[in-house]
N, C-alpha and C. Protein backbone atom coordinates (compact mmCIF):
# COMPACT_ATOMS: atom_id res chain seq x y z
N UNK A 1 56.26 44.88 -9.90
CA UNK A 1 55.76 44.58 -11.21
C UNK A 1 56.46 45.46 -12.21
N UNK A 2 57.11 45.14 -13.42
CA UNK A 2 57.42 45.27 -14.54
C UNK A 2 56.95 44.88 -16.04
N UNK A 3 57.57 45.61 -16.93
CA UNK A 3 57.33 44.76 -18.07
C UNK A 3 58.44 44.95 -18.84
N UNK A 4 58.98 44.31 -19.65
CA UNK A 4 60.30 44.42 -20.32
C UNK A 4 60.46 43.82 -21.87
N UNK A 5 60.78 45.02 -22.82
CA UNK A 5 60.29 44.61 -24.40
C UNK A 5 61.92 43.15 -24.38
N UNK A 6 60.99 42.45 -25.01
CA UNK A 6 62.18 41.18 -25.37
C UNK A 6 61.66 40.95 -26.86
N UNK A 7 62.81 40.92 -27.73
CA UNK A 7 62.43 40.44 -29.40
C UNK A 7 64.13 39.99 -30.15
N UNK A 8 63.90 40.67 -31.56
CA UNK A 8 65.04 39.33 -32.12
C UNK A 8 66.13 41.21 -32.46
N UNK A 9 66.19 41.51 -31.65
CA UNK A 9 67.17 42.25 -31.59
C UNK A 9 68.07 41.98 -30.17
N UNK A 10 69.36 41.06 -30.69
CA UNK A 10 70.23 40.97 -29.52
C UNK A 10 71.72 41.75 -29.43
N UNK A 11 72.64 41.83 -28.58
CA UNK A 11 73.17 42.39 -28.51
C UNK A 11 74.56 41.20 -27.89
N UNK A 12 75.76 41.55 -28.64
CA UNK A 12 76.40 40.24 -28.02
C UNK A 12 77.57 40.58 -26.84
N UNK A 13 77.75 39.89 -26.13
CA UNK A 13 78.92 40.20 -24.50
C UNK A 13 79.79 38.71 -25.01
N UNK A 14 80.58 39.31 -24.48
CA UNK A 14 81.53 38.73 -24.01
C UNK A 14 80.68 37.35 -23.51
N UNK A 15 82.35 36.03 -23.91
CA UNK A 15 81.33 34.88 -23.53
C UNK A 15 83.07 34.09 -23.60
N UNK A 16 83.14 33.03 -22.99
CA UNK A 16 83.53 31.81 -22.60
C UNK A 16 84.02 31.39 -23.93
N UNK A 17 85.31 31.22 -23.81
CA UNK A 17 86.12 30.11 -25.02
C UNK A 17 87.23 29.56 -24.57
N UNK A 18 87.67 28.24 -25.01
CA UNK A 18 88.92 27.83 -24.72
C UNK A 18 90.46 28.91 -25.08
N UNK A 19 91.71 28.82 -24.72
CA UNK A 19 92.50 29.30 -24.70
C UNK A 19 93.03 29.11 -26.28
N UNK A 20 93.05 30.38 -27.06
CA UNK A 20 93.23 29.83 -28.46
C UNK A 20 92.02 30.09 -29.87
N UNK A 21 91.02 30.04 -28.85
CA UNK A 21 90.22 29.94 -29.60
C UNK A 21 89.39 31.18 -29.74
N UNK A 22 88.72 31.68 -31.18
CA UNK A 22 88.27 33.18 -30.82
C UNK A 22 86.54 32.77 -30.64
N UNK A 23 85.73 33.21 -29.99
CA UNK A 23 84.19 32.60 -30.16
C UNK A 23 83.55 33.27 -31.31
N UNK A 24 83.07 32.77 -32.01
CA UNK A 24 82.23 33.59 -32.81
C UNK A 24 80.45 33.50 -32.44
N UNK A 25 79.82 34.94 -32.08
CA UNK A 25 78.58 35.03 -31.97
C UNK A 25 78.10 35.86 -32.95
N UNK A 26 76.32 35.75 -32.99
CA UNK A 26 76.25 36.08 -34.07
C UNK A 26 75.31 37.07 -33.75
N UNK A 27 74.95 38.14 -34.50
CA UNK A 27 74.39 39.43 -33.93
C UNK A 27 73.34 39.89 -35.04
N UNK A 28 72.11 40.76 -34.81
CA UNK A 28 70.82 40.86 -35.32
C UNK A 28 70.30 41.84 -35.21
N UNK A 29 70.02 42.51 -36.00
CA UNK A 29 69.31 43.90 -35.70
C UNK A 29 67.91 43.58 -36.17
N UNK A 30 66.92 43.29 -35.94
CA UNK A 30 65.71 43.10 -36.80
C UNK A 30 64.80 43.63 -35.36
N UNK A 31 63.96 44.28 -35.47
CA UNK A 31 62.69 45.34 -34.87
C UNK A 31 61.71 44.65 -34.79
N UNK A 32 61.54 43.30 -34.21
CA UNK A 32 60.62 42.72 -33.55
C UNK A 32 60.49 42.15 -32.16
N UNK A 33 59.59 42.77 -31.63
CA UNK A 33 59.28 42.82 -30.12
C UNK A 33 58.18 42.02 -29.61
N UNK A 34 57.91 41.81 -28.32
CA UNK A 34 56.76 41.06 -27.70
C UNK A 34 57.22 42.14 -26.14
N UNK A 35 56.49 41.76 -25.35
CA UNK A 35 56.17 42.62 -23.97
C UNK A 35 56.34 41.28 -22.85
N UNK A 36 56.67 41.39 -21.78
CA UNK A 36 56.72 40.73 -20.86
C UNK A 36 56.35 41.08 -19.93
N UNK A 37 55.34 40.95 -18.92
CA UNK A 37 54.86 41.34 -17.84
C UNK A 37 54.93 40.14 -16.79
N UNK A 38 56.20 40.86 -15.76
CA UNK A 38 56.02 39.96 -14.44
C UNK A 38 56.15 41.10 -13.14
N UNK A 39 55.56 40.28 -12.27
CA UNK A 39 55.23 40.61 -10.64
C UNK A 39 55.78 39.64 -9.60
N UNK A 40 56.45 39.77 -8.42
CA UNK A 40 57.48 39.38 -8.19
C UNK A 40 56.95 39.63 -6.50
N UNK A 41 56.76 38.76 -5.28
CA UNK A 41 56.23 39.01 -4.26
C UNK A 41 57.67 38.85 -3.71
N UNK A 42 58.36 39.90 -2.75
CA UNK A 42 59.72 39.74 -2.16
C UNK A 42 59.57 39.18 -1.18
N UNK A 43 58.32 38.63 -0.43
CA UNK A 43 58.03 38.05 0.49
C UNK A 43 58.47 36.69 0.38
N UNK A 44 58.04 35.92 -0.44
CA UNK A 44 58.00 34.42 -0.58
C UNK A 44 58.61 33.97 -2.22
N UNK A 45 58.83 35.39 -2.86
CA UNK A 45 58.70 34.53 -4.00
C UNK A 45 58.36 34.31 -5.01
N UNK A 46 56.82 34.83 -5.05
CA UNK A 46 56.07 34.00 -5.92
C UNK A 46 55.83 34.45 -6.95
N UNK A 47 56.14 34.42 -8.72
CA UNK A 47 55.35 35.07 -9.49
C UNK A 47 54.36 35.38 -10.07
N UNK A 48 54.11 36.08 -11.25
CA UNK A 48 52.46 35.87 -11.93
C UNK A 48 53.55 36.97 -13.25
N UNK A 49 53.33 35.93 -14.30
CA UNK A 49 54.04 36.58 -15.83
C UNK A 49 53.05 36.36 -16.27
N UNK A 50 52.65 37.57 -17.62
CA UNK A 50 52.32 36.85 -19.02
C UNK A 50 53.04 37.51 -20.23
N UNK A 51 52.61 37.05 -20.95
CA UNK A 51 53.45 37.60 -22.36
C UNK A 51 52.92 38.10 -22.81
N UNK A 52 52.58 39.61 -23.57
CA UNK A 52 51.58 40.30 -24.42
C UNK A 52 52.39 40.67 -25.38
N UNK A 53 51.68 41.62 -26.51
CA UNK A 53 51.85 42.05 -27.71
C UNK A 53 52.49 43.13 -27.74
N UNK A 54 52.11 44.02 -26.51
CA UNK A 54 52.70 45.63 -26.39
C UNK A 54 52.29 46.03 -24.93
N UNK A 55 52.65 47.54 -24.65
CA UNK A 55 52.87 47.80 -23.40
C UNK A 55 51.45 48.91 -23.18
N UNK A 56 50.40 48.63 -24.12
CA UNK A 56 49.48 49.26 -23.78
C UNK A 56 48.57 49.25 -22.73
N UNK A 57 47.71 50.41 -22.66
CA UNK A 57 46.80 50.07 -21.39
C UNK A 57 46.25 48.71 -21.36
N UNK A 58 45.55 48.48 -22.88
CA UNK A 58 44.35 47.04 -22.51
C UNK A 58 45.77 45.87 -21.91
N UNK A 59 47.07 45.97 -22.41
CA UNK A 59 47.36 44.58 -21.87
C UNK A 59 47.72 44.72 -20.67
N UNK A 60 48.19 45.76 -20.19
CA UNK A 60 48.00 46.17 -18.13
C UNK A 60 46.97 46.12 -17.84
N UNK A 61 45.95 45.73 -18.40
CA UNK A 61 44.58 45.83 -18.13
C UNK A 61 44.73 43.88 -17.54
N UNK A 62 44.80 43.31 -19.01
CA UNK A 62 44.91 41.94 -18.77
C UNK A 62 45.76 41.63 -17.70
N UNK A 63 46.59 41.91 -17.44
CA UNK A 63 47.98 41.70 -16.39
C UNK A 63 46.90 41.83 -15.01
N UNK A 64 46.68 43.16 -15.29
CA UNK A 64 46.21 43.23 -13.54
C UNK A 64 44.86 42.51 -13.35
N UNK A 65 44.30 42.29 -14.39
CA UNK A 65 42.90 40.91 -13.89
C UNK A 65 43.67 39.64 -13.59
N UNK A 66 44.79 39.16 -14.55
CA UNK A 66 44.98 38.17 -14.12
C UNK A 66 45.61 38.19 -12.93
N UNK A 67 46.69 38.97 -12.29
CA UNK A 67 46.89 39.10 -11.04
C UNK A 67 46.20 38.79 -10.02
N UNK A 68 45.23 39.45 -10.28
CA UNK A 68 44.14 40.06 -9.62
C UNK A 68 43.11 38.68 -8.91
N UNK A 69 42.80 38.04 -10.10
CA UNK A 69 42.33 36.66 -9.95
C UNK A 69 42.94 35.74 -9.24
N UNK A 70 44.61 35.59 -9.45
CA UNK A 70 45.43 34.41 -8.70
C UNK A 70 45.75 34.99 -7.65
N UNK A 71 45.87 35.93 -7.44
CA UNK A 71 46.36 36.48 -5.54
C UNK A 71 44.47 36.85 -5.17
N UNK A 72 43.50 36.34 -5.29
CA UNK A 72 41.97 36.55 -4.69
C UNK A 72 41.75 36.47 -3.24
N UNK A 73 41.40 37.35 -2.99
CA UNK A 73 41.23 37.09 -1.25
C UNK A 73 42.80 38.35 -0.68
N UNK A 74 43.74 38.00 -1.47
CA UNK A 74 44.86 39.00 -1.14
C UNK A 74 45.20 40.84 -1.06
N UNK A 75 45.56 41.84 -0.27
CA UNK A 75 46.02 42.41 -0.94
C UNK A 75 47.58 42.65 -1.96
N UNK A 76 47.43 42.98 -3.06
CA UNK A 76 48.47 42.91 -3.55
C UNK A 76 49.18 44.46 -3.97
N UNK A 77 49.62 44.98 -3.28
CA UNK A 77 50.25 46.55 -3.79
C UNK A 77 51.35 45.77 -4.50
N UNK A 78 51.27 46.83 -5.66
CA UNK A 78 52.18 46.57 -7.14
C UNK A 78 52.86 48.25 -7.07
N UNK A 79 53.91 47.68 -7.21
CA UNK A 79 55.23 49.10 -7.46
C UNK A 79 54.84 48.72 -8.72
N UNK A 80 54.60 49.99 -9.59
CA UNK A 80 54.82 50.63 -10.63
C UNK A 80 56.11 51.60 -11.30
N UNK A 81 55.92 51.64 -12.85
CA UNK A 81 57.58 52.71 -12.82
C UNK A 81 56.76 53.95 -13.30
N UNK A 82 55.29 54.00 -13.07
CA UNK A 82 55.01 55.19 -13.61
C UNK A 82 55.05 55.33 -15.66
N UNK A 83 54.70 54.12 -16.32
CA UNK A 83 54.78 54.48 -17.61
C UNK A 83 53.31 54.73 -18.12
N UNK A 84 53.05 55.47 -18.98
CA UNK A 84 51.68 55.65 -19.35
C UNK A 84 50.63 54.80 -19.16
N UNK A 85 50.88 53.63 -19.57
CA UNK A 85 49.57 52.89 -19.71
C UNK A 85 49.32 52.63 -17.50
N UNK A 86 50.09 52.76 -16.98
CA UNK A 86 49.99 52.28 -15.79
C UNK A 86 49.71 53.28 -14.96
N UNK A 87 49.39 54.94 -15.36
CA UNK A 87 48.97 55.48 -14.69
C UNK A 87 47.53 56.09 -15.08
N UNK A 88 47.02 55.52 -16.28
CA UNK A 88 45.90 55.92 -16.95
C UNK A 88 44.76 56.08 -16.13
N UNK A 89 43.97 57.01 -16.02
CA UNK A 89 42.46 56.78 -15.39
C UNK A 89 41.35 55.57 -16.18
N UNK A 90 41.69 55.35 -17.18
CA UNK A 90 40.82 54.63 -18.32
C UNK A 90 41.27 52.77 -17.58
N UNK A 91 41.94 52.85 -16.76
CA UNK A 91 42.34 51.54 -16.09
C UNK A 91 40.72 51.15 -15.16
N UNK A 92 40.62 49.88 -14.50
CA UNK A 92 40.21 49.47 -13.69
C UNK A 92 40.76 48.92 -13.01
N UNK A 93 41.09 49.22 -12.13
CA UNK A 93 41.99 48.69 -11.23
C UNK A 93 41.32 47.75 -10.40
N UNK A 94 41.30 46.51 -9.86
CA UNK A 94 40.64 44.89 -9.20
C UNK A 94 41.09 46.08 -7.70
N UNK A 95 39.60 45.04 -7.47
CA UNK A 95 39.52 45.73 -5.75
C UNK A 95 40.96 45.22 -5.02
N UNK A 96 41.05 44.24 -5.20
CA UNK A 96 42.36 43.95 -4.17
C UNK A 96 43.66 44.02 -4.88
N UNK A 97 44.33 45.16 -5.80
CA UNK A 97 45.21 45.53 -6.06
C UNK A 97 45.48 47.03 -6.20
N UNK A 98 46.20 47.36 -5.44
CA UNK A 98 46.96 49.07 -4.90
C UNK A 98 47.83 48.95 -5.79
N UNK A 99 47.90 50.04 -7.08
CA UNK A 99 49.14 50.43 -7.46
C UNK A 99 49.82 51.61 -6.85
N UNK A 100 51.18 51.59 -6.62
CA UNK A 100 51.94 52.15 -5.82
C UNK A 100 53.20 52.64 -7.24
N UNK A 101 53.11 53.93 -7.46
CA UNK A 101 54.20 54.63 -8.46
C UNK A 101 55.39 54.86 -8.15
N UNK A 102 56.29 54.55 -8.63
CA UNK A 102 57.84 55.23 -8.22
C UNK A 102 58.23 56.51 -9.07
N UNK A 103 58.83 57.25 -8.32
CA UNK A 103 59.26 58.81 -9.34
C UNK A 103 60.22 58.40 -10.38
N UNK A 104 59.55 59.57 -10.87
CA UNK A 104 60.28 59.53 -12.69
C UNK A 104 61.81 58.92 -12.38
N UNK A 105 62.19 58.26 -13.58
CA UNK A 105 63.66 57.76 -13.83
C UNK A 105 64.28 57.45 -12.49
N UNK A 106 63.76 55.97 -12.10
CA UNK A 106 64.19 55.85 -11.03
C UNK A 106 64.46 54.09 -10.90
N UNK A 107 64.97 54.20 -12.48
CA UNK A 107 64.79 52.20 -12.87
C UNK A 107 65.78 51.55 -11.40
N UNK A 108 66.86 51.93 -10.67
CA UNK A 108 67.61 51.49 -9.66
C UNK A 108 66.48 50.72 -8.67
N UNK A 109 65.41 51.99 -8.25
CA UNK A 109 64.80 51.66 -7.22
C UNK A 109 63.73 50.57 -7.71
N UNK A 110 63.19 50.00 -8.58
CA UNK A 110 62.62 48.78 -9.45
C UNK A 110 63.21 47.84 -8.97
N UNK A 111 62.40 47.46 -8.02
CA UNK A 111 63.31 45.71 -7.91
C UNK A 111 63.42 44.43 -9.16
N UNK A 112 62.27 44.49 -10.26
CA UNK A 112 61.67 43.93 -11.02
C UNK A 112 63.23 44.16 -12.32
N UNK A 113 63.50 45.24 -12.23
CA UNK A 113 64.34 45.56 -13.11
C UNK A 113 65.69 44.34 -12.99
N UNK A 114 66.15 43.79 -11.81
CA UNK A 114 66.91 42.87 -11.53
C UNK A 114 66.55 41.35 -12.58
N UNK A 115 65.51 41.38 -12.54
CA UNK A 115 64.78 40.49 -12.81
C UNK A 115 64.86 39.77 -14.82
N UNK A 116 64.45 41.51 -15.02
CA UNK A 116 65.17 41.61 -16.56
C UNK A 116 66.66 40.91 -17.04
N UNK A 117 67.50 42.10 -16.11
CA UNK A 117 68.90 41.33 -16.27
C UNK A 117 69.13 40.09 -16.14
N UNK A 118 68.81 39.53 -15.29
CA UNK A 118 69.01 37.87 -15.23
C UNK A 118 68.56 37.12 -16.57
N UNK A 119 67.35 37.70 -17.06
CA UNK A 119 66.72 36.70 -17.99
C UNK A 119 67.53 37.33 -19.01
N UNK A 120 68.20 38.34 -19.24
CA UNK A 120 68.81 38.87 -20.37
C UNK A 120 69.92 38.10 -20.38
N UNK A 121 70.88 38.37 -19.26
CA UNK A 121 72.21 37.63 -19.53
C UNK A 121 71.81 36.01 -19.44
N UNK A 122 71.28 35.48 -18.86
CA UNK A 122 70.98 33.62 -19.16
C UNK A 122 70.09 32.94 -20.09
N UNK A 123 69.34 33.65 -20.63
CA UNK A 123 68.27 33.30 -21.68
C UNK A 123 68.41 34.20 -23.22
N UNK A 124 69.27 35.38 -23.07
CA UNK A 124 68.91 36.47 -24.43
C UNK A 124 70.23 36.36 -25.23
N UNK A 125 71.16 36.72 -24.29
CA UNK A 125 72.52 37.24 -24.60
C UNK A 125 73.10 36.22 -25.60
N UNK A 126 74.11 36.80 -26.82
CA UNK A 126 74.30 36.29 -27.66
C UNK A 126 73.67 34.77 -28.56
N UNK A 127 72.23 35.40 -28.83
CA UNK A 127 71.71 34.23 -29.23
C UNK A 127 70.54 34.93 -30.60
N UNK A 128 70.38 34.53 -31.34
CA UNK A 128 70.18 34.65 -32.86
C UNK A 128 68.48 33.81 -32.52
N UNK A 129 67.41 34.75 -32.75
CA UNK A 129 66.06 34.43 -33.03
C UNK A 129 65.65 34.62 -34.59
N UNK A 130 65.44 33.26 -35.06
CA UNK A 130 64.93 32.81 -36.12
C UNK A 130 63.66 33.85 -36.47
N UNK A 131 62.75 33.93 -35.14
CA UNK A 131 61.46 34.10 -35.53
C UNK A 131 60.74 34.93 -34.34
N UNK A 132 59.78 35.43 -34.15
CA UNK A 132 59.12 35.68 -32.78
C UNK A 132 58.21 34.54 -32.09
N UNK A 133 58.26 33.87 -32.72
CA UNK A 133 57.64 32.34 -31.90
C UNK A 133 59.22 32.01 -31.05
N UNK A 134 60.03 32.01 -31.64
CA UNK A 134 61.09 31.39 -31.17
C UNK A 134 61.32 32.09 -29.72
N UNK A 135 61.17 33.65 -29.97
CA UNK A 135 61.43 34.61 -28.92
C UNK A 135 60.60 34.36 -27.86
N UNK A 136 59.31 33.94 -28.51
CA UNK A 136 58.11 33.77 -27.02
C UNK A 136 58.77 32.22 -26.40
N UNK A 137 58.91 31.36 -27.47
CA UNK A 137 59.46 29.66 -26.49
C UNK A 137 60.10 30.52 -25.58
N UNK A 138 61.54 30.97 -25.74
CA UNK A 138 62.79 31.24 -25.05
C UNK A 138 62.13 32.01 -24.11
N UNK A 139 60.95 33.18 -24.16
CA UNK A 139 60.49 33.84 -23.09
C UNK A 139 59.66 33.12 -22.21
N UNK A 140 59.09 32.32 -22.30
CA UNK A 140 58.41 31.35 -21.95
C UNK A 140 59.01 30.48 -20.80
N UNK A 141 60.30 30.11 -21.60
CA UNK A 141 61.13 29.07 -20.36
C UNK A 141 61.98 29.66 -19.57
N UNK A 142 62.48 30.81 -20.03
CA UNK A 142 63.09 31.62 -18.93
C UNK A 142 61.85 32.00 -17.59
N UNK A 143 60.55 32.74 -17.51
CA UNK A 143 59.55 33.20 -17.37
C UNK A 143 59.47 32.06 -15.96
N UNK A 144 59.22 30.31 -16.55
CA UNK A 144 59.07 29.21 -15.92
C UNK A 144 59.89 29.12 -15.14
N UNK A 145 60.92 28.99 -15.50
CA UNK A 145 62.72 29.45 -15.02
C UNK A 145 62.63 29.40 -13.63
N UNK A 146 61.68 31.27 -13.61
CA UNK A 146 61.52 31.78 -12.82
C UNK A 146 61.19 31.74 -11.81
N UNK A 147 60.20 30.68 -11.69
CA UNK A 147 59.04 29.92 -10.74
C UNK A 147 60.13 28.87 -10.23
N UNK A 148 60.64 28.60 -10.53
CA UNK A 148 61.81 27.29 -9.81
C UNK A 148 63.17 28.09 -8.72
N UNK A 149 62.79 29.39 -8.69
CA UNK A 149 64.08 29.96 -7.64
C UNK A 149 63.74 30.73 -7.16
N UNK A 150 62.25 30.87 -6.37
CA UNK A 150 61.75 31.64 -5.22
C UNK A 150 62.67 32.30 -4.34
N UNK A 151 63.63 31.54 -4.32
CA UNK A 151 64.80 31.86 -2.63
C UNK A 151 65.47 33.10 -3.74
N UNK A 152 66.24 33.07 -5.12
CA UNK A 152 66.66 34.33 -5.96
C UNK A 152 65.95 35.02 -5.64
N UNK A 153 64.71 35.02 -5.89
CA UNK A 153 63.51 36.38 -6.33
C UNK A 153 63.14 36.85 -5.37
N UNK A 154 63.66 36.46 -3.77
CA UNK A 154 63.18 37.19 -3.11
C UNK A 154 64.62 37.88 -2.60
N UNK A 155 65.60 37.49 -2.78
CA UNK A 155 66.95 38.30 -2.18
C UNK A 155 66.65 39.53 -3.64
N UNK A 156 66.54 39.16 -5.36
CA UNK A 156 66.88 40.01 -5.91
C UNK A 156 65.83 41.33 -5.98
N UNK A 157 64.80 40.69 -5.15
CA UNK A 157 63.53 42.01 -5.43
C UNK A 157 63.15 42.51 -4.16
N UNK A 158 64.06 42.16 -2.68
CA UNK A 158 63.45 42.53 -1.27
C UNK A 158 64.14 43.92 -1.37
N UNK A 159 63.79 45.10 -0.70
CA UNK A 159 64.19 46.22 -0.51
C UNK A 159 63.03 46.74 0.41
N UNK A 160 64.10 46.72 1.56
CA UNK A 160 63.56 47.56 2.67
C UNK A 160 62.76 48.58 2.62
N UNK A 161 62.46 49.62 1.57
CA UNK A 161 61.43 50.75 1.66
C UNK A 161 59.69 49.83 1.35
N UNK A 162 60.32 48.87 0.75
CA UNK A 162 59.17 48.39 0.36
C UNK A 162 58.62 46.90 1.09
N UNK A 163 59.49 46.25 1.78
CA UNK A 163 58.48 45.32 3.12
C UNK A 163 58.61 45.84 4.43
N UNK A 164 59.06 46.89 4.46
CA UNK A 164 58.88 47.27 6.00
C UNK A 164 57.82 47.98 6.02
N UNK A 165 56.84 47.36 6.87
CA UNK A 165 55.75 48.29 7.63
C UNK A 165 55.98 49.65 8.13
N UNK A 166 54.96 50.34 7.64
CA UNK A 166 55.32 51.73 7.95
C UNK A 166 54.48 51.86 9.59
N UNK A 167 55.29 52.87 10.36
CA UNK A 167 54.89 52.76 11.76
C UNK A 167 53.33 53.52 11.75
């Protein structure tokens, strides 16, 4: 589990043009954000996103009920990166979800972090948001995207420290 600020500040790469031709993209500095929260089972697959406002406790709050609700009956241990709102005591944590912390500055070992990049370079990268509605559509269908390539999400988020049974 992650969360990753997405808004109408993009940043432009390198991109695809005919021989001849120079591309022109167009670039944005404007300081509006939304939050993305997804969870990512390396087992099978499966996700659980939502979109919030910010990266505060109450909306890790919302995240992990709704989790919490669609995996019912499950346990679900959630890797964490250790950011404030996710290690708060003021949390309630749902009986059938274990958060599990990773040490400070350790975004590599984040499988979730893979996850970002993809939606950055195929959904973000050189592209001009009108608006923050616009930013949530585009987060939205990338997000959905997501749910259609189980077989990706489990090569880009499996890591051995974390489905191997400990003896």
């Amino acid at each position: 589990m992650d969360e990753a600020r997405f808004g109408r500040m993009n940043r432009p790469v390198r991109c695809w043009a005919p021989p001849g031709v120079r591309p022109v993209d167009g670039c944005q500095v404007i300081r509006q954000y939304t939050d993305a929260y997804t969870a990512v089972s390396p087992s099978d697959g499966q996700t659980c996103s939502l979109i919030l406002p910010s990266m505060e406790k109450q909306c890790f709050q919302a995240f992990l009920d709704t989790l919490a609700g669609r995996f019912e009956g499950d346990l679900v241990c959630l890797i964490t990166d250790g950011a404030g709102s996710h290690i708060t005591h003021e949390l309630d944590v749902p009986d059938n979800v274990e958060l599990i912390t990773l040490p400070p500055y350790s975004p590599e070992l984040h499988p979730v972090e893979q996850i970002w990049a993809l939606l950055r370079k195929h959904w973000f990268d050189n592209q001009i948001m009108r608006s923050m509605d616009a930013v949530e559509t585009v987060l939205t269908k990338a997000l959905t995207w997501l749910t259609d390539i189980p077989e990706r999400l489990k090569i880009l988020t499996r890591r051995a420290w974390a489905t191997t049974p400990s003896p």
